[in-house]
N, C-alpha and C. Protein backbone atom coordinates (compact mmCIF):
# COMPACT_ATOMS: atom_id res chain seq x y z
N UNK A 1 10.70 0.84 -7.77
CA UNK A 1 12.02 1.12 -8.27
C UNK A 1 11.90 2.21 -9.31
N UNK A 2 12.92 3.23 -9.80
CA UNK A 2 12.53 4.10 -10.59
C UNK A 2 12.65 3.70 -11.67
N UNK A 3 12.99 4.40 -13.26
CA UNK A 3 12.76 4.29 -14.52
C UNK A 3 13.37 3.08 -15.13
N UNK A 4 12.11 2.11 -15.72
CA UNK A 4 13.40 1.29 -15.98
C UNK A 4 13.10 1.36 -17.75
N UNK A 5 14.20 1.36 -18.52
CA UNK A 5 14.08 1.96 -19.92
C UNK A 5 14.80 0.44 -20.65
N UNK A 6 14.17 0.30 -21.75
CA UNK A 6 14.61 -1.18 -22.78
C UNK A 6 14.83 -0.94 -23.91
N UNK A 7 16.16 -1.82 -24.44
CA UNK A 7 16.47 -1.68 -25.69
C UNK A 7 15.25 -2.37 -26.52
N UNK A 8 14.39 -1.67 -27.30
CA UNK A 8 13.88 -3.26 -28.39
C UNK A 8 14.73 -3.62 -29.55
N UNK A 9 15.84 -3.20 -29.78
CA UNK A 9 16.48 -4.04 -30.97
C UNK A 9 17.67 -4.85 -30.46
N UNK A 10 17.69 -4.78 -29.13
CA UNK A 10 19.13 -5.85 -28.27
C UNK A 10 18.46 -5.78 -27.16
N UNK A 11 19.28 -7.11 -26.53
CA UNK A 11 18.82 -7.25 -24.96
C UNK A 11 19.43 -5.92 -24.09
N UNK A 12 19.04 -5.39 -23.68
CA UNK A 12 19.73 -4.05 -22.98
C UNK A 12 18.64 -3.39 -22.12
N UNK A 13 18.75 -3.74 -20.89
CA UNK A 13 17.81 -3.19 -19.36
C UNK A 13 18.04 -1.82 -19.08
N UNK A 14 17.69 -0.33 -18.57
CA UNK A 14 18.56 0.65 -17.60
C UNK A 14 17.93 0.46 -17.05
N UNK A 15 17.86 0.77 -15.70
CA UNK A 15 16.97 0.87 -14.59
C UNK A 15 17.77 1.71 -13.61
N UNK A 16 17.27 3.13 -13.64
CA UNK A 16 17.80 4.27 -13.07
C UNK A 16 16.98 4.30 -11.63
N UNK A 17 17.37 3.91 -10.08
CA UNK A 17 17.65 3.88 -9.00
C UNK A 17 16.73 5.12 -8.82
N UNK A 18 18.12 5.95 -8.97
CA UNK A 18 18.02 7.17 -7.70
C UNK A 18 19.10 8.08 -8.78
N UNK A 19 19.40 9.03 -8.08
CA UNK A 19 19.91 10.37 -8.45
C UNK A 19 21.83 9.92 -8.65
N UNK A 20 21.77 8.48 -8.47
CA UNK A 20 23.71 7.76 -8.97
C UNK A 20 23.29 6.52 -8.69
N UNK A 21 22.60 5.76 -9.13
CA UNK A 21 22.76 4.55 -8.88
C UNK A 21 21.60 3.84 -10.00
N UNK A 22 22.55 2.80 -10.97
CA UNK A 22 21.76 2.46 -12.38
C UNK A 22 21.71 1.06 -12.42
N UNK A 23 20.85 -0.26 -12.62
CA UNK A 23 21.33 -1.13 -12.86
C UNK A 23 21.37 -1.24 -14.49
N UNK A 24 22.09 -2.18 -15.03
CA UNK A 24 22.71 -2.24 -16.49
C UNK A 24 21.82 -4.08 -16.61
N UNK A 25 21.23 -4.68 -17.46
CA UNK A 25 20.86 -5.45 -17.72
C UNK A 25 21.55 -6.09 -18.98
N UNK A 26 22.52 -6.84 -19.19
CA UNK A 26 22.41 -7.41 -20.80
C UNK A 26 22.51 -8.64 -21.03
N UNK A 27 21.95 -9.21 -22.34
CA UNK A 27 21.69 -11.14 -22.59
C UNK A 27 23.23 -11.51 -22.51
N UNK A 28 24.45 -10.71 -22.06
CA UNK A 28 25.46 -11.38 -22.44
C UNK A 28 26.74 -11.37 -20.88
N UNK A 29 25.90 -9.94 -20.37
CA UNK A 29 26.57 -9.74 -18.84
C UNK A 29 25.53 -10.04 -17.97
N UNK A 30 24.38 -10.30 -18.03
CA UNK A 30 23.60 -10.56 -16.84
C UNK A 30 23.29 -8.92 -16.37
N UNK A 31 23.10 -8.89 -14.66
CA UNK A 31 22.67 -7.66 -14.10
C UNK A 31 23.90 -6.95 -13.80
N UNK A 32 23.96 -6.02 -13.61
CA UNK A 32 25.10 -5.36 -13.09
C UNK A 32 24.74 -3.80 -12.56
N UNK A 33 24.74 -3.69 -11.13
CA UNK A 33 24.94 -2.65 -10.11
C UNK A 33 26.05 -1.41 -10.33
N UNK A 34 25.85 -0.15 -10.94
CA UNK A 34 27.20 0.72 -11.23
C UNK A 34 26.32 2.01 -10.68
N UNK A 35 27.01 3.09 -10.78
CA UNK A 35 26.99 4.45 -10.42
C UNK A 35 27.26 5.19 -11.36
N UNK A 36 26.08 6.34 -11.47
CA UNK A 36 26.14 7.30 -12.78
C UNK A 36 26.40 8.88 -12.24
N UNK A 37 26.58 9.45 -13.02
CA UNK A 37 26.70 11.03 -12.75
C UNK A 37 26.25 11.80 -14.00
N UNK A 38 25.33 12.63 -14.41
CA UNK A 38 24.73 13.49 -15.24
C UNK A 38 24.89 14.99 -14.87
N UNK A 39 24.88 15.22 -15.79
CA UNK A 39 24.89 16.62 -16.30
C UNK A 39 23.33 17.57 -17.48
N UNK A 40 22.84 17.75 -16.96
CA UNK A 40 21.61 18.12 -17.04
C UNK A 40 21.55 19.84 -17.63
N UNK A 41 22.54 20.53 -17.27
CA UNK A 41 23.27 22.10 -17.68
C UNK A 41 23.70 22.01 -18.82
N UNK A 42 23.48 20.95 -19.50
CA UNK A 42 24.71 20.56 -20.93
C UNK A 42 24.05 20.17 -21.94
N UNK A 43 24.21 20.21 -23.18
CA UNK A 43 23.54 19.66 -24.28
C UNK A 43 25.03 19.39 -25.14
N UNK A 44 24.32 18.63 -25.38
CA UNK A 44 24.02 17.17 -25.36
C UNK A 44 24.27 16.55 -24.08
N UNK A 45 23.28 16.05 -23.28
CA UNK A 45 23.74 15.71 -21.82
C UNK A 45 24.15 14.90 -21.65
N UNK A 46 25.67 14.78 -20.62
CA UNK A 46 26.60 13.94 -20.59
C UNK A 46 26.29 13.16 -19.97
N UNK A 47 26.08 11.73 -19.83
CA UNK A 47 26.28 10.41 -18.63
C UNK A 47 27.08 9.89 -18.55
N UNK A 48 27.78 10.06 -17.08
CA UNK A 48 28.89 8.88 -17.41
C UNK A 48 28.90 7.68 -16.00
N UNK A 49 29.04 6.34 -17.07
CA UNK A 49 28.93 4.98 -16.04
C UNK A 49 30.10 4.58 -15.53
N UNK A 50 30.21 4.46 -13.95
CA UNK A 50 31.29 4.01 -13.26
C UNK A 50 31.10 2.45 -12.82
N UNK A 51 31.88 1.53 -12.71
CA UNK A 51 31.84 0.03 -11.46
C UNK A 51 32.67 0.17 -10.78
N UNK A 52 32.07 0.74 -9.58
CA UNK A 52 33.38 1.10 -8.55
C UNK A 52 33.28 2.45 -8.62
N UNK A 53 34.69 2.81 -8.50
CA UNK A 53 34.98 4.13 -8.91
C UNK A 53 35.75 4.18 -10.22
N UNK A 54 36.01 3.32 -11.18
CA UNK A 54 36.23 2.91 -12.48
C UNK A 54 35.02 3.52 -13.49
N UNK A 55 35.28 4.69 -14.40
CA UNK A 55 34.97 5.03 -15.64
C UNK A 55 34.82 4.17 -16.60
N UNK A 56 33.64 3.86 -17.12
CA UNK A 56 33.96 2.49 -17.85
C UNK A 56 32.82 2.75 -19.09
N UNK A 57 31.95 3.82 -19.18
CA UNK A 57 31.38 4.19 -20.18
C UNK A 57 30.92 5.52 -20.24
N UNK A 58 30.92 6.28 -21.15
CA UNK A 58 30.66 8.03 -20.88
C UNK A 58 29.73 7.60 -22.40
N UNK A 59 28.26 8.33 -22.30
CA UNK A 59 27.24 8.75 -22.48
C UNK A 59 26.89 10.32 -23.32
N UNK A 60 25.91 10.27 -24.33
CA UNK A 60 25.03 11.22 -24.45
C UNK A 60 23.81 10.89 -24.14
N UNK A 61 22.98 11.37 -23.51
CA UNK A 61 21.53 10.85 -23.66
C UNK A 61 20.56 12.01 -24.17
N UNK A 62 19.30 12.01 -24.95
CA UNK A 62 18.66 12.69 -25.25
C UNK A 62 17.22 11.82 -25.29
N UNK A 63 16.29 13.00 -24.91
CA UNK A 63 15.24 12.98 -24.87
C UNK A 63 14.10 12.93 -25.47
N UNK A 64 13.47 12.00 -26.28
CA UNK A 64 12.68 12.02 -27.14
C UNK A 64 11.09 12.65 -26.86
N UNK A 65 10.68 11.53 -26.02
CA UNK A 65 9.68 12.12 -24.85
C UNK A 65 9.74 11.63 -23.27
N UNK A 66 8.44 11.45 -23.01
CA UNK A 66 8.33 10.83 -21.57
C UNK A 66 9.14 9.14 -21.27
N UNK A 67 8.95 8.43 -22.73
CA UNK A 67 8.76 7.36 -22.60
C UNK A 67 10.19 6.84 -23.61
N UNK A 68 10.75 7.64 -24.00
CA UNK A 68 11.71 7.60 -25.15
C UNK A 68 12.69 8.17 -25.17
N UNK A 69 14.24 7.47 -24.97
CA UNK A 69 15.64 8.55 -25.13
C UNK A 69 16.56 7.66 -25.91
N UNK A 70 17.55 8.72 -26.60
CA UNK A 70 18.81 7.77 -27.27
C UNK A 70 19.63 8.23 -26.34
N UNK A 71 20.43 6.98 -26.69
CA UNK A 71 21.81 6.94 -25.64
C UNK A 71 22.69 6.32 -26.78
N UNK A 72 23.94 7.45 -26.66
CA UNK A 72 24.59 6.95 -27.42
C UNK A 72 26.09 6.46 -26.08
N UNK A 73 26.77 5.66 -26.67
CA UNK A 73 27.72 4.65 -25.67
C UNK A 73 29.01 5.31 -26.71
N UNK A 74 29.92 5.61 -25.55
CA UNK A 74 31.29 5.61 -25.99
C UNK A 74 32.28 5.20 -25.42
N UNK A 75 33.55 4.36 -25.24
CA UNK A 75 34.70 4.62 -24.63
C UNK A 75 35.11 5.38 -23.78
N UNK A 76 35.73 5.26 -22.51
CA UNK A 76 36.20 6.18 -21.62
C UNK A 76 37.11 7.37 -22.67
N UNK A 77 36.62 8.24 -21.98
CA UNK A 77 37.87 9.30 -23.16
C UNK A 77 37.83 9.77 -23.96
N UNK A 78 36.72 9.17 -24.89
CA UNK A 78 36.24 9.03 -26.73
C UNK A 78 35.39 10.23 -26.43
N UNK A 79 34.32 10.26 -25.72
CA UNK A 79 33.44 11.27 -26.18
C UNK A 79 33.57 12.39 -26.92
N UNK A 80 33.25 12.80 -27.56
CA UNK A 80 33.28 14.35 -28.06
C UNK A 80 32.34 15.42 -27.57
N UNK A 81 31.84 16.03 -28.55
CA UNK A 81 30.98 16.95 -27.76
C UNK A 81 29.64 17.24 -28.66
N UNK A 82 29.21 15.92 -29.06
CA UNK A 82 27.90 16.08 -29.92
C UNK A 82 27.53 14.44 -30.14
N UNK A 83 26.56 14.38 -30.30
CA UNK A 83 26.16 13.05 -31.19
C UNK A 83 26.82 12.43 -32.30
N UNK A 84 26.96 11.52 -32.60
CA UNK A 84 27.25 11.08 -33.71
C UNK A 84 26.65 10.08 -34.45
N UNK A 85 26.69 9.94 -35.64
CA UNK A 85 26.05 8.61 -36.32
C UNK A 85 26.60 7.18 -36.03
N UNK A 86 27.64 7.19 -35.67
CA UNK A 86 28.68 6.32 -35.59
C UNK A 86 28.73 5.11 -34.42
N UNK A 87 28.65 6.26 -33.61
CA UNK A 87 28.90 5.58 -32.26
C UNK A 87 28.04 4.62 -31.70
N UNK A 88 28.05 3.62 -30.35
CA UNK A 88 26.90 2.71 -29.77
C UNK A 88 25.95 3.24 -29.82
N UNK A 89 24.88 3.73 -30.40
CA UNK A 89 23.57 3.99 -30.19
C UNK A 89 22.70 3.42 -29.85
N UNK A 90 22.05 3.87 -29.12
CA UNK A 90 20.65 2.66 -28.71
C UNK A 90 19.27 3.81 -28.30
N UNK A 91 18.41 3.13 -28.60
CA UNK A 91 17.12 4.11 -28.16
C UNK A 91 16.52 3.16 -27.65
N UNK A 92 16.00 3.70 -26.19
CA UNK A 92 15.38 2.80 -25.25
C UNK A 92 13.94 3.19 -24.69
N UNK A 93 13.21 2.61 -24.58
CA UNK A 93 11.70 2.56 -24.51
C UNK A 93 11.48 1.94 -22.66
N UNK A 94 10.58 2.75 -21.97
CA UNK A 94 10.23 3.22 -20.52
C UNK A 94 8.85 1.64 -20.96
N UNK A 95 9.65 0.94 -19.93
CA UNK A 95 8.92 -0.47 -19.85
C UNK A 95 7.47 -0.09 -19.03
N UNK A 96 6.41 -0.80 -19.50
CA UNK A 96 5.39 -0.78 -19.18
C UNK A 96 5.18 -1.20 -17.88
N UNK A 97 4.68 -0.96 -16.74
CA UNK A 97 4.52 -1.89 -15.62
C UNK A 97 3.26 -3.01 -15.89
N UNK A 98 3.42 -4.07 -15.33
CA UNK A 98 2.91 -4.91 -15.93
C UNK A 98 1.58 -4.96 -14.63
N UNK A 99 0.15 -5.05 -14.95
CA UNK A 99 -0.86 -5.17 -13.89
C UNK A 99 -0.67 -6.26 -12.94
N UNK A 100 -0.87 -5.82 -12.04
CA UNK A 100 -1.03 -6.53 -10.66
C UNK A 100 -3.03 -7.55 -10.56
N UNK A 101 -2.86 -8.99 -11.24
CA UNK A 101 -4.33 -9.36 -10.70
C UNK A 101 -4.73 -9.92 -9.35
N UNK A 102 -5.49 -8.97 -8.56
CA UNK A 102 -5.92 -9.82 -7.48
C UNK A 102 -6.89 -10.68 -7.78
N UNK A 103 -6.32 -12.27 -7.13
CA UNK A 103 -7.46 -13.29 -7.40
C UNK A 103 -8.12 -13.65 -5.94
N UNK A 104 -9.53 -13.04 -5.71
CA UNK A 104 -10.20 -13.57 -4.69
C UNK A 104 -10.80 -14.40 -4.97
């Protein structure tokens, strides 16, 4: 499965699919299956999360490194056009895969 990225200061899963398709993990919604669209031409790069075809969260994400991005969470509509201190922030950490032991 591709990237899957973790909140460590809240329960909060991403697990980015494919090129539109994200699952959302949280201790309070369980799993949840939605569709993303990015913008990669843009800075601050925009994400925005659909269920359905329902807008239901628009995104900055930035890049720390390989293993490290903030995402900040806004309201349909709210976004602006920069980061802010304010807003849902979260910085999420690229989960380790965990070893596979073969026991012969």
């Amino acid at each position: 499965m591709g990237s899957k990225l973790k909140d460590t200061t809240r329960y909060e899963k991403f697990t980015f699919v494919d090129t539109s398709t994200l699952y959302i993990q949280t201790s309070t919604q369980g799993l949840n299956k939605l569709r993303y669209t990015i913008d990669f031409k843009k800075q601050p790069i925009p994400l925005d999360i659909y269920y359905q075809d329902k807008l239901i969260k628009q995104c900055f994400i930035g890049f720390y490194n390989r293993d490290a991005i903030r995402l900040e969470h806004f309201e349909p509509n709210k976004r602006g056009d920069h980061f802010t201190v304010f807003g849902g922030n979260a910085h999420l950490y690229r989960e380790k895969e965990k070893a596979v032991v073969n026991k012969q």
